[in-house]
PDB file of N, CA and C in Angstrom:
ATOM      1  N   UNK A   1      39.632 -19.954   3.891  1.00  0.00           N
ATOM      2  CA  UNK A   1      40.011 -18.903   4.800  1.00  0.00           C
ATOM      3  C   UNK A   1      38.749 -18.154   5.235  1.00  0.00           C
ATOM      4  N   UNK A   2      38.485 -17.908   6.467  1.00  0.00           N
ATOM      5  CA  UNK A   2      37.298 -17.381   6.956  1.00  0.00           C
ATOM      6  C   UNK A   2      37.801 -15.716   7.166  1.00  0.00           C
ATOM      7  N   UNK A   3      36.932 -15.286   6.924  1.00  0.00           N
ATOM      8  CA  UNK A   3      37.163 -12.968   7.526  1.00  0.00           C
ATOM      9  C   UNK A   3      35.828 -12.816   7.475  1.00  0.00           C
ATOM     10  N   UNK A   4      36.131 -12.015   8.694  1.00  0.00           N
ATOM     11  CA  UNK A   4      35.269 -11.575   9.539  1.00  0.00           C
ATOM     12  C   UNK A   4      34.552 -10.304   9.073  1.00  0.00           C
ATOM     13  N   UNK A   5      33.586  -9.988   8.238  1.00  0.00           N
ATOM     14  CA  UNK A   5      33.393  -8.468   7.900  1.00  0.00           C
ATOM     15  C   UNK A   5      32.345  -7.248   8.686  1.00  0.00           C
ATOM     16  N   UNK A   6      32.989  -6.215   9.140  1.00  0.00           N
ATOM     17  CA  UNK A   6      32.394  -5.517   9.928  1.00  0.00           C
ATOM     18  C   UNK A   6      31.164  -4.860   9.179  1.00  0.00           C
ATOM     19  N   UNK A   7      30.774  -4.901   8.133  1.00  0.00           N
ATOM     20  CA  UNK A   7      29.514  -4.491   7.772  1.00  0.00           C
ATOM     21  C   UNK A   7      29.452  -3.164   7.431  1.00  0.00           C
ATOM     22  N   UNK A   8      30.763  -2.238   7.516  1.00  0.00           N
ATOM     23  CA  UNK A   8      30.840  -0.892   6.947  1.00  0.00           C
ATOM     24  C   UNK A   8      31.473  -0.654   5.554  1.00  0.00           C
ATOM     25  N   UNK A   9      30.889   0.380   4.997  1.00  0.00           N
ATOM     26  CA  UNK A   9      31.593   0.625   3.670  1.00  0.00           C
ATOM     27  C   UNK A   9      31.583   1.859   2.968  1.00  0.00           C
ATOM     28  N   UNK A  10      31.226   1.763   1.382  1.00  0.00           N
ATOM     29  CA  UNK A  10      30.529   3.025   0.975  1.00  0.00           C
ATOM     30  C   UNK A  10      30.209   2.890  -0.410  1.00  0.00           C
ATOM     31  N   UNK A  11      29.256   3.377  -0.951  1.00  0.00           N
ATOM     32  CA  UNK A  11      28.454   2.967  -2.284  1.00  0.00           C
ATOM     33  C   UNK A  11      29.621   3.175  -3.401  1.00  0.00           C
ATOM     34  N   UNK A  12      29.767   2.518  -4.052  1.00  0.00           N
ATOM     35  CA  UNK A  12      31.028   2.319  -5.156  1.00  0.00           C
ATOM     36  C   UNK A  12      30.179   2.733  -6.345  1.00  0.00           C
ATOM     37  N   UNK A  13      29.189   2.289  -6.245  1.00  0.00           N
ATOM     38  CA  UNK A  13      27.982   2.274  -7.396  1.00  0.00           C
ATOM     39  C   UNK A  13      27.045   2.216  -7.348  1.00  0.00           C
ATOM     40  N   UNK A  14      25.668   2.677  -7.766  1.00  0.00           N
ATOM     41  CA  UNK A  14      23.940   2.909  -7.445  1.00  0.00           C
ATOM     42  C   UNK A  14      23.153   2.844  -8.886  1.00  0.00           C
ATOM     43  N   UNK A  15      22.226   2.771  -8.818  1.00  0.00           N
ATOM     44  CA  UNK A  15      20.831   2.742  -9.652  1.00  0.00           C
ATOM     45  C   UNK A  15      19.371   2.885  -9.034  1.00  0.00           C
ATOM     46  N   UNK A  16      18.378   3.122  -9.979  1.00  0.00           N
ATOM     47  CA  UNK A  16      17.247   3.609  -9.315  1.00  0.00           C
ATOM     48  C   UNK A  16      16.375   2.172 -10.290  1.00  0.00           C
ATOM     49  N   UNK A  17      16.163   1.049  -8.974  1.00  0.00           N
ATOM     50  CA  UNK A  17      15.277   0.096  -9.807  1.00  0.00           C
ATOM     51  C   UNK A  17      13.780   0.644  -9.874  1.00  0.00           C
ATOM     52  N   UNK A  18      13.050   0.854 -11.551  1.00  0.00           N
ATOM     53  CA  UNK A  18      11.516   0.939 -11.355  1.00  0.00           C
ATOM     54  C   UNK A  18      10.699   0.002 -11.935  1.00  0.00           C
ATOM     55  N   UNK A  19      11.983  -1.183 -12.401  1.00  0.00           N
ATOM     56  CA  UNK A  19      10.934  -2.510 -13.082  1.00  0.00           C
ATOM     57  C   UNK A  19      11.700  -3.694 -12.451  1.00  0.00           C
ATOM     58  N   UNK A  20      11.201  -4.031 -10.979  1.00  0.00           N
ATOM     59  CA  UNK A  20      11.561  -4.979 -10.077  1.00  0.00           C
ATOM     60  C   UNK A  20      11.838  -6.128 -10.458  1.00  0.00           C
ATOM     61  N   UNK A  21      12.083  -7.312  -9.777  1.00  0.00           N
ATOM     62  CA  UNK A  21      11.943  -8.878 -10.196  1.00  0.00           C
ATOM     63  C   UNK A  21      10.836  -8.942  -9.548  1.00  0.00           C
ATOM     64  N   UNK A  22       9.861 -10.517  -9.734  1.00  0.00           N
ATOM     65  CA  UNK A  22       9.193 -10.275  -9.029  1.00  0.00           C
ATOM     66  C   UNK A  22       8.777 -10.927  -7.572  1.00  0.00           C
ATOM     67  N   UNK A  23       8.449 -10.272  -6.802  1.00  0.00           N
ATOM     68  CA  UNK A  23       8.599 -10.724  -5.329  1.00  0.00           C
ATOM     69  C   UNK A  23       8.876  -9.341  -4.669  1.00  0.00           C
ATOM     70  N   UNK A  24       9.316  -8.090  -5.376  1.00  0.00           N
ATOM     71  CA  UNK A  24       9.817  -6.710  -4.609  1.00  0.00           C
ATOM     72  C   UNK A  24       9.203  -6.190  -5.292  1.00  0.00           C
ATOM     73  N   UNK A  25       7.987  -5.344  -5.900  1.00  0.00           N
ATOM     74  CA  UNK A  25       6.984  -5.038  -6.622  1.00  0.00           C
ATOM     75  C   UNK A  25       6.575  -3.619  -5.915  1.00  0.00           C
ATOM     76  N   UNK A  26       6.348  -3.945  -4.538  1.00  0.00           N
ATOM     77  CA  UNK A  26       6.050  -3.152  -3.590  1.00  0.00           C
ATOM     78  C   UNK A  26       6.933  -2.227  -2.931  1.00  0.00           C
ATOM     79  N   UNK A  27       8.167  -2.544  -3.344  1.00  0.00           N
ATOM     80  CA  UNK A  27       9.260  -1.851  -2.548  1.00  0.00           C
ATOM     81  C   UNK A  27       9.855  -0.587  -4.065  1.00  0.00           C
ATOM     82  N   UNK A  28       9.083  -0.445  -5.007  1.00  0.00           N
ATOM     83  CA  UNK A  28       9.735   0.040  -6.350  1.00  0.00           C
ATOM     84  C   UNK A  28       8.717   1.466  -5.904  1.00  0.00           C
ATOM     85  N   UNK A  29       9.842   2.478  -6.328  1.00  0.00           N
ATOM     86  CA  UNK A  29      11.083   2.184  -7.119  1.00  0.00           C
ATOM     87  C   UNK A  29      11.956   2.103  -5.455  1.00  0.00           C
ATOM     88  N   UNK A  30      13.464   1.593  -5.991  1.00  0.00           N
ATOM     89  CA  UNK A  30      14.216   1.364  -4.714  1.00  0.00           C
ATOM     90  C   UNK A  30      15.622   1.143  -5.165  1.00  0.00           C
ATOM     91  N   UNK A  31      16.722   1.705  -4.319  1.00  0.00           N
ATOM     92  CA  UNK A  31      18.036   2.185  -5.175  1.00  0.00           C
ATOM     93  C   UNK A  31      18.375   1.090  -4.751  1.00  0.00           C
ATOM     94  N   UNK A  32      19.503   0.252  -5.729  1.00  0.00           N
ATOM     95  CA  UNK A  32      20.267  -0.882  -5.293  1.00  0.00           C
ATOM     96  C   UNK A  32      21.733  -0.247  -5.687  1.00  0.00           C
ATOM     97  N   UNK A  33      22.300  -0.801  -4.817  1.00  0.00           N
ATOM     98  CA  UNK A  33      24.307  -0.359  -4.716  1.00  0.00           C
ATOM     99  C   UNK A  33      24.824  -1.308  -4.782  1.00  0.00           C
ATOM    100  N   UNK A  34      26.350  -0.859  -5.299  1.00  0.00           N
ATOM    101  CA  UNK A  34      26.874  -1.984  -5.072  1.00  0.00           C
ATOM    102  C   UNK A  34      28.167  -1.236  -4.140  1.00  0.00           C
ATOM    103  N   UNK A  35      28.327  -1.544  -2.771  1.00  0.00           N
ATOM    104  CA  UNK A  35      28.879  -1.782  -1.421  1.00  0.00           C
ATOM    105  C   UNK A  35      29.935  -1.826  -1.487  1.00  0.00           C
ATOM    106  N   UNK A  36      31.040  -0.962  -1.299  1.00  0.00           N
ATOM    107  CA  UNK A  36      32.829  -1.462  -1.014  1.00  0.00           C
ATOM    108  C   UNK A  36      32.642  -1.584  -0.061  1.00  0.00           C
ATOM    109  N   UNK A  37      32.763  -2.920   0.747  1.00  0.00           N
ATOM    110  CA  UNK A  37      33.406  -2.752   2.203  1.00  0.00           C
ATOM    111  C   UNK A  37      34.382  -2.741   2.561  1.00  0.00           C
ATOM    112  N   UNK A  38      34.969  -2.017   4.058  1.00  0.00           N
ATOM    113  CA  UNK A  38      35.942  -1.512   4.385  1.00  0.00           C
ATOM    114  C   UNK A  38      37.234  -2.604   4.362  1.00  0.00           C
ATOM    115  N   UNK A  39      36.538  -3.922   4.020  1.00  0.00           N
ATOM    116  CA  UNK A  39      37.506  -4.781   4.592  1.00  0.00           C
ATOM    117  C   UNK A  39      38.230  -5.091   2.976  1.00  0.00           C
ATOM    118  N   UNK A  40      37.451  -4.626   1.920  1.00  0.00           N
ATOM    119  CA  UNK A  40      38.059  -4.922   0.276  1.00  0.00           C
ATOM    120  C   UNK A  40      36.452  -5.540  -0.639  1.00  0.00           C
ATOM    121  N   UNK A  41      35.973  -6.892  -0.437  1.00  0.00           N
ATOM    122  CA  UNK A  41      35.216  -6.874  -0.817  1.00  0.00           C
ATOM    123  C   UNK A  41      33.979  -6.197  -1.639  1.00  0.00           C
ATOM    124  N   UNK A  42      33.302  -6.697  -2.209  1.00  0.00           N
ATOM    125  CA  UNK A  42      32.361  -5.156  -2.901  1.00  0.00           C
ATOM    126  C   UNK A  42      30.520  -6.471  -2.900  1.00  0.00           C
ATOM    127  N   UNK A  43      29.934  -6.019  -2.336  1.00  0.00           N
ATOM    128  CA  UNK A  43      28.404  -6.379  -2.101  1.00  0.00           C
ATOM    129  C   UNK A  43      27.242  -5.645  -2.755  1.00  0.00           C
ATOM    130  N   UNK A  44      26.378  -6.593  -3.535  1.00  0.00           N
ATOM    131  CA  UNK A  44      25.331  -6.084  -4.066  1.00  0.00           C
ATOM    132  C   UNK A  44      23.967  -5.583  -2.844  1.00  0.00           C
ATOM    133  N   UNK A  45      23.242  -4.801  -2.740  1.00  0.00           N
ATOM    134  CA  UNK A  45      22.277  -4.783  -1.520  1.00  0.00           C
ATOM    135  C   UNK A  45      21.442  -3.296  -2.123  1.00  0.00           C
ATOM    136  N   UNK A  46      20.016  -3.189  -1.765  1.00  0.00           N
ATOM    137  CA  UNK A  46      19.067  -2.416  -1.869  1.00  0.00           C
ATOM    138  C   UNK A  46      19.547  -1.109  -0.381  1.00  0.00           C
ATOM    139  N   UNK A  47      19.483   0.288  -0.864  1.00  0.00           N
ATOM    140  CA  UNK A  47      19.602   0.960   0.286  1.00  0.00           C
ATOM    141  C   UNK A  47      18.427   1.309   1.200  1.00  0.00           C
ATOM    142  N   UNK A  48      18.273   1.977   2.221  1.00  0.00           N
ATOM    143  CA  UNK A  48      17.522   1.993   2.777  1.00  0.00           C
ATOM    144  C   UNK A  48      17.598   3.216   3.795  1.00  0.00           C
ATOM    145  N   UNK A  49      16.444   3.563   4.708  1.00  0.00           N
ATOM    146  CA  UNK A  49      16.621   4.710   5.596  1.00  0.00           C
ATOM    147  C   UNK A  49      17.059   6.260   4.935  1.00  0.00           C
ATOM    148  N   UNK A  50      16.787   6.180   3.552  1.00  0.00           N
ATOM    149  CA  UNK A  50      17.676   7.852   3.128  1.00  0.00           C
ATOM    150  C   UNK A  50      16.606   8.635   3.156  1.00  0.00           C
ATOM    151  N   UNK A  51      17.221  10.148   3.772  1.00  0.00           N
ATOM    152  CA  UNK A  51      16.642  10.655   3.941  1.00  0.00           C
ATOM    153  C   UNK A  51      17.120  11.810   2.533  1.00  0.00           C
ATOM    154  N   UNK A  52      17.854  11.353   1.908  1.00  0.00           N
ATOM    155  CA  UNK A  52      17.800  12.445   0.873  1.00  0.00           C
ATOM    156  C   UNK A  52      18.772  11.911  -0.541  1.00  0.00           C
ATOM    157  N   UNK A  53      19.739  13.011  -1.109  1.00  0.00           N
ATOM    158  CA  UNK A  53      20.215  11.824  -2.495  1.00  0.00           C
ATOM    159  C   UNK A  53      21.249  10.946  -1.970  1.00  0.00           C
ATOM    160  N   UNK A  54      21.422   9.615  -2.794  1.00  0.00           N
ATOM    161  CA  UNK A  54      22.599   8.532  -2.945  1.00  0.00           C
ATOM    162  C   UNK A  54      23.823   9.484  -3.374  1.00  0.00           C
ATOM    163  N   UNK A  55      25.065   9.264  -3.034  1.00  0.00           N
ATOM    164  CA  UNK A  55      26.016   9.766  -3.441  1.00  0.00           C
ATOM    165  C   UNK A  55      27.408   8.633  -3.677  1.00  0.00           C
ATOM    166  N   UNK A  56      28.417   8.663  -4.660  1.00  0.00           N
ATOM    167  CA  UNK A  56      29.256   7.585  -4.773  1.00  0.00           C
ATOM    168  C   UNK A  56      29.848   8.116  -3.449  1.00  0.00           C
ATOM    169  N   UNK A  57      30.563   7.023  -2.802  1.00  0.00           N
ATOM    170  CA  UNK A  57      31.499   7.210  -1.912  1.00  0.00           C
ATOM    171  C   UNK A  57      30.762   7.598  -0.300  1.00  0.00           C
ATOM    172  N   UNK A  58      29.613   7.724  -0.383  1.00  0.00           N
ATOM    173  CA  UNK A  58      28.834   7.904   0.729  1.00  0.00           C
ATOM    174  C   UNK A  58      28.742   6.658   1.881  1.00  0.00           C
ATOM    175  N   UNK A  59      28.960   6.523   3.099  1.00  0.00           N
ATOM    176  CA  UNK A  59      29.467   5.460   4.059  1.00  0.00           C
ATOM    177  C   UNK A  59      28.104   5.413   4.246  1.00  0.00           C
ATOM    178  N   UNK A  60      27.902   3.829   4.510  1.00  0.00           N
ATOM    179  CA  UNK A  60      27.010   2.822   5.016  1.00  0.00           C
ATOM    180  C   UNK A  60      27.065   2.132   5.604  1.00  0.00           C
ATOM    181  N   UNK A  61      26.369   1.440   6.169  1.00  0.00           N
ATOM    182  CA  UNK A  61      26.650   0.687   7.151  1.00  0.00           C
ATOM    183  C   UNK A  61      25.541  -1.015   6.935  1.00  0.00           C
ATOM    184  N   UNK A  62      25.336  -2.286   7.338  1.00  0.00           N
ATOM    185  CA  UNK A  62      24.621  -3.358   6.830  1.00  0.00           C
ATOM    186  C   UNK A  62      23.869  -3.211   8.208  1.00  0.00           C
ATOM    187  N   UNK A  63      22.613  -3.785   7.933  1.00  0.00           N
ATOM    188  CA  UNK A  63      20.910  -3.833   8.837  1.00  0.00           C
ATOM    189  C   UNK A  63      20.289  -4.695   8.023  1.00  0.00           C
ATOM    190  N   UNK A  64      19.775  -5.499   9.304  1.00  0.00           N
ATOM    191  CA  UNK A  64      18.817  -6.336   8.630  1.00  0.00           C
ATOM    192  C   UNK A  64      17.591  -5.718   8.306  1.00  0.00           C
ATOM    193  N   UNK A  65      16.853  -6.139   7.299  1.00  0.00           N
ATOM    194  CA  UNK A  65      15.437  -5.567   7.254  1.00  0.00           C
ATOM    195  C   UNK A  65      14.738  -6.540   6.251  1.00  0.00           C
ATOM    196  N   UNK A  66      13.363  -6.460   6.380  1.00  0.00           N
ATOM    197  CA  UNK A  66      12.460  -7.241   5.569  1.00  0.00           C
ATOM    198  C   UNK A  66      12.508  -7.181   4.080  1.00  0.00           C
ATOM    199  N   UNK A  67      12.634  -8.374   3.378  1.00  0.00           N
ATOM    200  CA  UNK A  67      13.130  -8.073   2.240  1.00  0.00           C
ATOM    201  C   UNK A  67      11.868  -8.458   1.114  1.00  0.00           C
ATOM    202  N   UNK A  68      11.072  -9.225   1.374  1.00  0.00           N
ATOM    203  CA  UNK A  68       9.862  -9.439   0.486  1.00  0.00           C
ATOM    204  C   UNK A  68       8.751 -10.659   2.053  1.00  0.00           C
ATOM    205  N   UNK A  69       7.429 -10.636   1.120  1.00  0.00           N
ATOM    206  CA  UNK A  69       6.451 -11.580   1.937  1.00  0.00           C
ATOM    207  C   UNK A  69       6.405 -12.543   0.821  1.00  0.00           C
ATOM    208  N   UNK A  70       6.352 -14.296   1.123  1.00  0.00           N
ATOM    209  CA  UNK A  70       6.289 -15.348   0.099  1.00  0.00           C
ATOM    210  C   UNK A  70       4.954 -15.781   0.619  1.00  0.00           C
ATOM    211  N   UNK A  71       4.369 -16.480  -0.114  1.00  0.00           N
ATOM    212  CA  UNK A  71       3.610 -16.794  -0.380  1.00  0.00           C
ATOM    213  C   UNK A  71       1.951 -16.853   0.544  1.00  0.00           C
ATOM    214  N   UNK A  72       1.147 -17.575   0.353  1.00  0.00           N
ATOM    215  CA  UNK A  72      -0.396 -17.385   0.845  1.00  0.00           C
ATOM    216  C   UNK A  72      -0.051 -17.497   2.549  1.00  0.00           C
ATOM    217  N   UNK A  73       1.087 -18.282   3.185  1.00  0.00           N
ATOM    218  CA  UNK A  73       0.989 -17.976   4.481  1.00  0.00           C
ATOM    219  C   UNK A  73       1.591 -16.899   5.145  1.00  0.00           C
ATOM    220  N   UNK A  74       2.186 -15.458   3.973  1.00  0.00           N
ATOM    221  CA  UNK A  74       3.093 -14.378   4.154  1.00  0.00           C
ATOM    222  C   UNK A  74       3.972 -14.464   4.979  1.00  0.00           C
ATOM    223  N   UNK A  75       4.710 -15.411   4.393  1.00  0.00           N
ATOM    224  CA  UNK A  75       6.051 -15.613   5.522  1.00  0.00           C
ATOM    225  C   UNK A  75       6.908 -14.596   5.408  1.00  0.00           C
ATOM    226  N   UNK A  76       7.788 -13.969   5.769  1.00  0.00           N
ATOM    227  CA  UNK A  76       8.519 -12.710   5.820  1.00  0.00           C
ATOM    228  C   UNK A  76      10.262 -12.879   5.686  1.00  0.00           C
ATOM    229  N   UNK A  77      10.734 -12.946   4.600  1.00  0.00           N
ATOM    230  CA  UNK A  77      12.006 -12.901   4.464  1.00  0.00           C
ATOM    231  C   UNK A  77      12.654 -11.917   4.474  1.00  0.00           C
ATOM    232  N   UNK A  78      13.776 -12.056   5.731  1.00  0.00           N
ATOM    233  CA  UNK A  78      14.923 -10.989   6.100  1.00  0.00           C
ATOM    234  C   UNK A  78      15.929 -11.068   5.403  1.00  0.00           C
ATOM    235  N   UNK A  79      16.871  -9.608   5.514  1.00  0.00           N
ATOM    236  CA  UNK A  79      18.113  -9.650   4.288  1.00  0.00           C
ATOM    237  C   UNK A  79      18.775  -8.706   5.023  1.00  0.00           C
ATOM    238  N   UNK A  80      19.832  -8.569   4.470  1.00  0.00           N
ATOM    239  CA  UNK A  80      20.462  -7.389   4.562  1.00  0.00           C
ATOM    240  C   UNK A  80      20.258  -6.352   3.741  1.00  0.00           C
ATOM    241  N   UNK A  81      20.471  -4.781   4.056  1.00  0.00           N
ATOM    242  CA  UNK A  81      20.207  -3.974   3.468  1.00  0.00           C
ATOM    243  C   UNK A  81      21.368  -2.917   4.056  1.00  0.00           C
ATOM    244  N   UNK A  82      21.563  -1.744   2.993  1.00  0.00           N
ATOM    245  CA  UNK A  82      22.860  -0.675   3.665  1.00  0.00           C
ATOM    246  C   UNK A  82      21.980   0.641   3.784  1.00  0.00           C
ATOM    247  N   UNK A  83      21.685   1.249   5.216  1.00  0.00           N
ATOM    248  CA  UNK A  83      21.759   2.374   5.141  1.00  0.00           C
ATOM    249  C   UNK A  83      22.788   3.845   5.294  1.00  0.00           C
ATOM    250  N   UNK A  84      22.356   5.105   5.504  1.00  0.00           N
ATOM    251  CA  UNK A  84      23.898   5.956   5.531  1.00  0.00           C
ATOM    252  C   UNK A  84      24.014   5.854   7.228  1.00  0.00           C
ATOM    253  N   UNK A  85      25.519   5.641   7.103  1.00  0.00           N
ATOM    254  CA  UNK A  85      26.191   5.494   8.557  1.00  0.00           C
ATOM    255  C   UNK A  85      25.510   6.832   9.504  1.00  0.00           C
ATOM    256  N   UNK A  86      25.170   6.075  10.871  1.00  0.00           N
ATOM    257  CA  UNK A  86      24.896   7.317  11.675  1.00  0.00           C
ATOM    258  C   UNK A  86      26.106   7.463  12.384  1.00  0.00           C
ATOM    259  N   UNK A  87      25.888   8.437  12.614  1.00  0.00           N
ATOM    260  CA  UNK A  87      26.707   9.644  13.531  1.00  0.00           C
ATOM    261  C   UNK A  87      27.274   8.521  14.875  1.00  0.00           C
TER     262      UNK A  87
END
């Protein structure tokens, strides 16, 4: 069965990573959530764009953004990421 998910939600759950895996080294420390989306589902993803604290239940929304550089030719891998819903 295929569904379609609109990419909105709201943090169900958060943490503050300061001992990364490695490949995100550079991005620490950096809050990872875990995502209810509106449609039921629940998604793991790093937040992004805050301009101030994480809160449970706080609406987000999915954006792509750069997620680490691999190796000696710094290739650039994209991901998804949730920031707080704008206005």
């Amino acid at each position: 069965m295929e569904v379609q998910l609109g990419g909105k939600g709201e943090v169900y759950s958060f943490t503050t990573v300061t001992d990364p895996p490695a490949g995100y080294e550079e991005q620490a420390p950096y809050i990872l959530a875990l995502v209810k989306l509106d449609e039921g589902p629940m998604v793991t993803a790093q937040l992004t764009d805050l301009d101030g604290p994480v809160a449970i239940g706080m609406r987000v929304e999915m954006v792509t953004r750069k997620l680490r550089t691999e190796g000696q030719s710094g290739m650039i891998v994209y991901g998804y990421k949730f920031r707080p819903l704008l206005p």
